[in-house]
C-alpha atoms as a PDB file:
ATOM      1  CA  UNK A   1     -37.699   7.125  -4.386  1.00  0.00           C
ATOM      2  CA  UNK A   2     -34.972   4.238  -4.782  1.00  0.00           C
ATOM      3  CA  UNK A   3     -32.339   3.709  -2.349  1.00  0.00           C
ATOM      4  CA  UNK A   4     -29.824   4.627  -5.479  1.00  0.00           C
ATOM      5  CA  UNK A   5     -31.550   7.929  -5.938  1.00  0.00           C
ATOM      6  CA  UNK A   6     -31.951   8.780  -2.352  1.00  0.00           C
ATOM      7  CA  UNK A   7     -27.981   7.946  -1.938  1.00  0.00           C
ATOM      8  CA  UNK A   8     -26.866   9.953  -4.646  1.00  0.00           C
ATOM      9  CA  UNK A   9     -29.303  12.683  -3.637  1.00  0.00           C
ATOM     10  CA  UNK A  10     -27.600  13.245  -0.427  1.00  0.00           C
ATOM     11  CA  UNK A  11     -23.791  13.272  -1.936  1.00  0.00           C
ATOM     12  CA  UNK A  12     -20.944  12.364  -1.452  1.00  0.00           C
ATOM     13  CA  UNK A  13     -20.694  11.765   2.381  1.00  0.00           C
ATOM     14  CA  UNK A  14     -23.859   9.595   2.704  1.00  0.00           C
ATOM     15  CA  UNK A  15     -22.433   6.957   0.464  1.00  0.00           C
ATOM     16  CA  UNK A  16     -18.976   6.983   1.054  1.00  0.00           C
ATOM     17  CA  UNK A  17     -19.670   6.439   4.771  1.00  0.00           C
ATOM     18  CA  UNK A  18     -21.594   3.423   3.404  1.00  0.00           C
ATOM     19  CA  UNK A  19     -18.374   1.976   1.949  1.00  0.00           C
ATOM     20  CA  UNK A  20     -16.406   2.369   4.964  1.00  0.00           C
ATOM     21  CA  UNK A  21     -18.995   0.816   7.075  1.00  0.00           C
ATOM     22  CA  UNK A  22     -19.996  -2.220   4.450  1.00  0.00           C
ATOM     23  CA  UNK A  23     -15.332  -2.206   4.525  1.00  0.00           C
ATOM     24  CA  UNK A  24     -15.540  -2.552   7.945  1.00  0.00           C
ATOM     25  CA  UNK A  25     -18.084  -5.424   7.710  1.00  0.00           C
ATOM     26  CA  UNK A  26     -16.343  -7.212   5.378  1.00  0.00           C
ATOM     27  CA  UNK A  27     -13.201  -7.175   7.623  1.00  0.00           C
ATOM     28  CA  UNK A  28     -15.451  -8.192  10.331  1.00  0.00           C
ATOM     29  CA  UNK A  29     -17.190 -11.503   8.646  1.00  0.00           C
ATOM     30  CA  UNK A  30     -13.840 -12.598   6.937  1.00  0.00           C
ATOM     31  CA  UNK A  31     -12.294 -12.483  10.998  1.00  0.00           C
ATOM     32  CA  UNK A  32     -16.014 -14.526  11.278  1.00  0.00           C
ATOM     33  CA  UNK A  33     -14.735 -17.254   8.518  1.00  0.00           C
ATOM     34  CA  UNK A  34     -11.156 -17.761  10.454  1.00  0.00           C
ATOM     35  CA  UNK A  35     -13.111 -18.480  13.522  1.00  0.00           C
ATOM     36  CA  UNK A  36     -15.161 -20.407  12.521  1.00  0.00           C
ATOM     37  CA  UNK A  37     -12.512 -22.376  10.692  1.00  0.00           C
ATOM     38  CA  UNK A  38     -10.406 -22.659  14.334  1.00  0.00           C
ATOM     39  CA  UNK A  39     -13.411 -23.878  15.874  1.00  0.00           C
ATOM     40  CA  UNK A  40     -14.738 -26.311  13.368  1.00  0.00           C
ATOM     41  CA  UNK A  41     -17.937 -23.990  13.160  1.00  0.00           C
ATOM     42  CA  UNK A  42     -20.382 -23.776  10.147  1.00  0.00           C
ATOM     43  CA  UNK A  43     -18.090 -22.044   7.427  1.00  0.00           C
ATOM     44  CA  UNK A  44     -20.166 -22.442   4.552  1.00  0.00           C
ATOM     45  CA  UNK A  45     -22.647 -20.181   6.618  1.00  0.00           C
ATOM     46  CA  UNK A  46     -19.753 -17.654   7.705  1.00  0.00           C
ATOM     47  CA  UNK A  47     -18.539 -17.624   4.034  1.00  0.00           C
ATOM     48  CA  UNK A  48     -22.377 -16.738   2.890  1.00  0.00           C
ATOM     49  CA  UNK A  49     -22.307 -13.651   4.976  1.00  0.00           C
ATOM     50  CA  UNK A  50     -19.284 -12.331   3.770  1.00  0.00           C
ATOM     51  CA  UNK A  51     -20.093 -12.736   0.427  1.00  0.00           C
ATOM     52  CA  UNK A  52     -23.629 -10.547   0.946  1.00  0.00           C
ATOM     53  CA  UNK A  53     -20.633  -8.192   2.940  1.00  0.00           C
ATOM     54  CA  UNK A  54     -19.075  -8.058  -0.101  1.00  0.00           C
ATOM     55  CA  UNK A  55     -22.177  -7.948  -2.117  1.00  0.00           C
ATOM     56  CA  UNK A  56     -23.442  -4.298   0.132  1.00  0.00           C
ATOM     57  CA  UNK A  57     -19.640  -3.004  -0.359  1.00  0.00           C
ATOM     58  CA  UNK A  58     -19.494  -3.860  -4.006  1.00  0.00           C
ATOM     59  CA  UNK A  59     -22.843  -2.058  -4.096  1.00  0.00           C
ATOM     60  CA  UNK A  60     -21.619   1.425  -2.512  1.00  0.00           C
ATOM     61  CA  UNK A  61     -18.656   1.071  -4.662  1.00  0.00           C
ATOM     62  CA  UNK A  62     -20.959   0.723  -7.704  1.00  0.00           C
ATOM     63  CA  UNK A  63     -22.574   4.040  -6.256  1.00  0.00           C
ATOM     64  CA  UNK A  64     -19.805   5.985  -5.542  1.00  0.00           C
ATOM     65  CA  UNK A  65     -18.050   5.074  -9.728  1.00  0.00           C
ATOM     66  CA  UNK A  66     -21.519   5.750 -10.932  1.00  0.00           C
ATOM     67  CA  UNK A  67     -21.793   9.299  -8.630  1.00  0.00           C
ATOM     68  CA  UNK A  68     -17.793  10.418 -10.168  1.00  0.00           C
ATOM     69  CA  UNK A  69     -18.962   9.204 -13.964  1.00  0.00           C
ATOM     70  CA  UNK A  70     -17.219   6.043 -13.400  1.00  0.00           C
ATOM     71  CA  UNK A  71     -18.285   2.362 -14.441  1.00  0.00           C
ATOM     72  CA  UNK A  72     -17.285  -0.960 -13.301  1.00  0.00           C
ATOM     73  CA  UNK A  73     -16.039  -1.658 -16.637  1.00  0.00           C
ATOM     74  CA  UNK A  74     -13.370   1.261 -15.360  1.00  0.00           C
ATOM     75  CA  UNK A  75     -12.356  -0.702 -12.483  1.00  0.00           C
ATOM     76  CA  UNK A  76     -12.114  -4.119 -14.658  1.00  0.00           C
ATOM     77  CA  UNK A  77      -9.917  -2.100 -17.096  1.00  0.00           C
ATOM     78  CA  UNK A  78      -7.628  -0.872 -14.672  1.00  0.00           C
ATOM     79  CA  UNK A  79      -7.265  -4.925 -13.108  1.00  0.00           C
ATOM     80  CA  UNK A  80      -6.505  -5.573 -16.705  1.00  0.00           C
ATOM     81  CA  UNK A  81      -4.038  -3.408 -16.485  1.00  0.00           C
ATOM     82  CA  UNK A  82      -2.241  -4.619 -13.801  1.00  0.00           C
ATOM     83  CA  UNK A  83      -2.804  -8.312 -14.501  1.00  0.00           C
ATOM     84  CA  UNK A  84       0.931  -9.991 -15.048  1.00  0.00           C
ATOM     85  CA  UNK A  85       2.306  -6.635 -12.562  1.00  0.00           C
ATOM     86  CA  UNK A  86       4.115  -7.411  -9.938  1.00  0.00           C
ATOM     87  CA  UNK A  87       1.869  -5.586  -6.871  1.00  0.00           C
ATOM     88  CA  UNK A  88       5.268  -4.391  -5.826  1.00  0.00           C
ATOM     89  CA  UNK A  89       6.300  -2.965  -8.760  1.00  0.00           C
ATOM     90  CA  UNK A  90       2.680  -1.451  -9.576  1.00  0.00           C
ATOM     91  CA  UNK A  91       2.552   0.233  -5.993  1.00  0.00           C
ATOM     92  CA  UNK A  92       6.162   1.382  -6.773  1.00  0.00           C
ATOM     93  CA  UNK A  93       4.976   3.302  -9.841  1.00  0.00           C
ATOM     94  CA  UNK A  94       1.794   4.719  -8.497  1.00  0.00           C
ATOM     95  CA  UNK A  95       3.890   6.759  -6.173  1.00  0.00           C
ATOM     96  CA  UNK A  96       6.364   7.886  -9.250  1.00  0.00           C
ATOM     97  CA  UNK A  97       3.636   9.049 -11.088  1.00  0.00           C
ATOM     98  CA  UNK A  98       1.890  11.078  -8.029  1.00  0.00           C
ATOM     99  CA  UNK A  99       4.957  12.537  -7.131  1.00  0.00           C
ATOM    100  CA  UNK A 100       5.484  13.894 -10.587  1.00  0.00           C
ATOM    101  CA  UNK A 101       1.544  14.666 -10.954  1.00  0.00           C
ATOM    102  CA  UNK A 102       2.157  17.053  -7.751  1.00  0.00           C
ATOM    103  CA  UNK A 103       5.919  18.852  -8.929  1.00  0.00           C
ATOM    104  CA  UNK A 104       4.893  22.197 -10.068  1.00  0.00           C
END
């Protein structure tokens, strides 16, 4: 009867769509934050709703690891990975190793 069970329950679709629309609303209340810095609004209440964005994306995420037999502690791994990786030079390898992953 949770909203975990009831996402999982439905598949795949039902909470990926949640991450793209919690992505989009991230996007949407960090644009909020650089207004409200140009303006001289209220940040600190700007910055408090993207971080409960991020908190509703992180969630779906959370859902979508735990739906593929993933954990965060998957994710974290793989950042500790990279950590001291030039992004450049990461990105450049990812694409090595999926085009050999895709030669017959």
């Amino acid at each position: 009867t949770s909203y975990v069970a009831r996402l999982l329950h439905r598949g795949p679709d039902a909470f990926l769509k949640k991450v793209g629309e919690e992505a989009t609303e991230v996007v949407m209340a960090a644009k909020d934050v650089d207004l409200a810095r140009a303006t001289g609004a209220d940040v600190s209440a700007r910055q408090a709703l993207l971080v409960g964005e991020v908190a509703d994306l992180w969630f779906h995420c959370m859902v979508a690891l735990t739906h593929y037999g993933l954990a965060p502690s998957d994710v974290i791994a793989e950042l500790e990975r990279r950590e001291g990786t030039s992004s450049i030079e990461e990105k450049a390898m990812r694409k090595v190793l999926s085009r050999e992953a895709d030669k017959p």
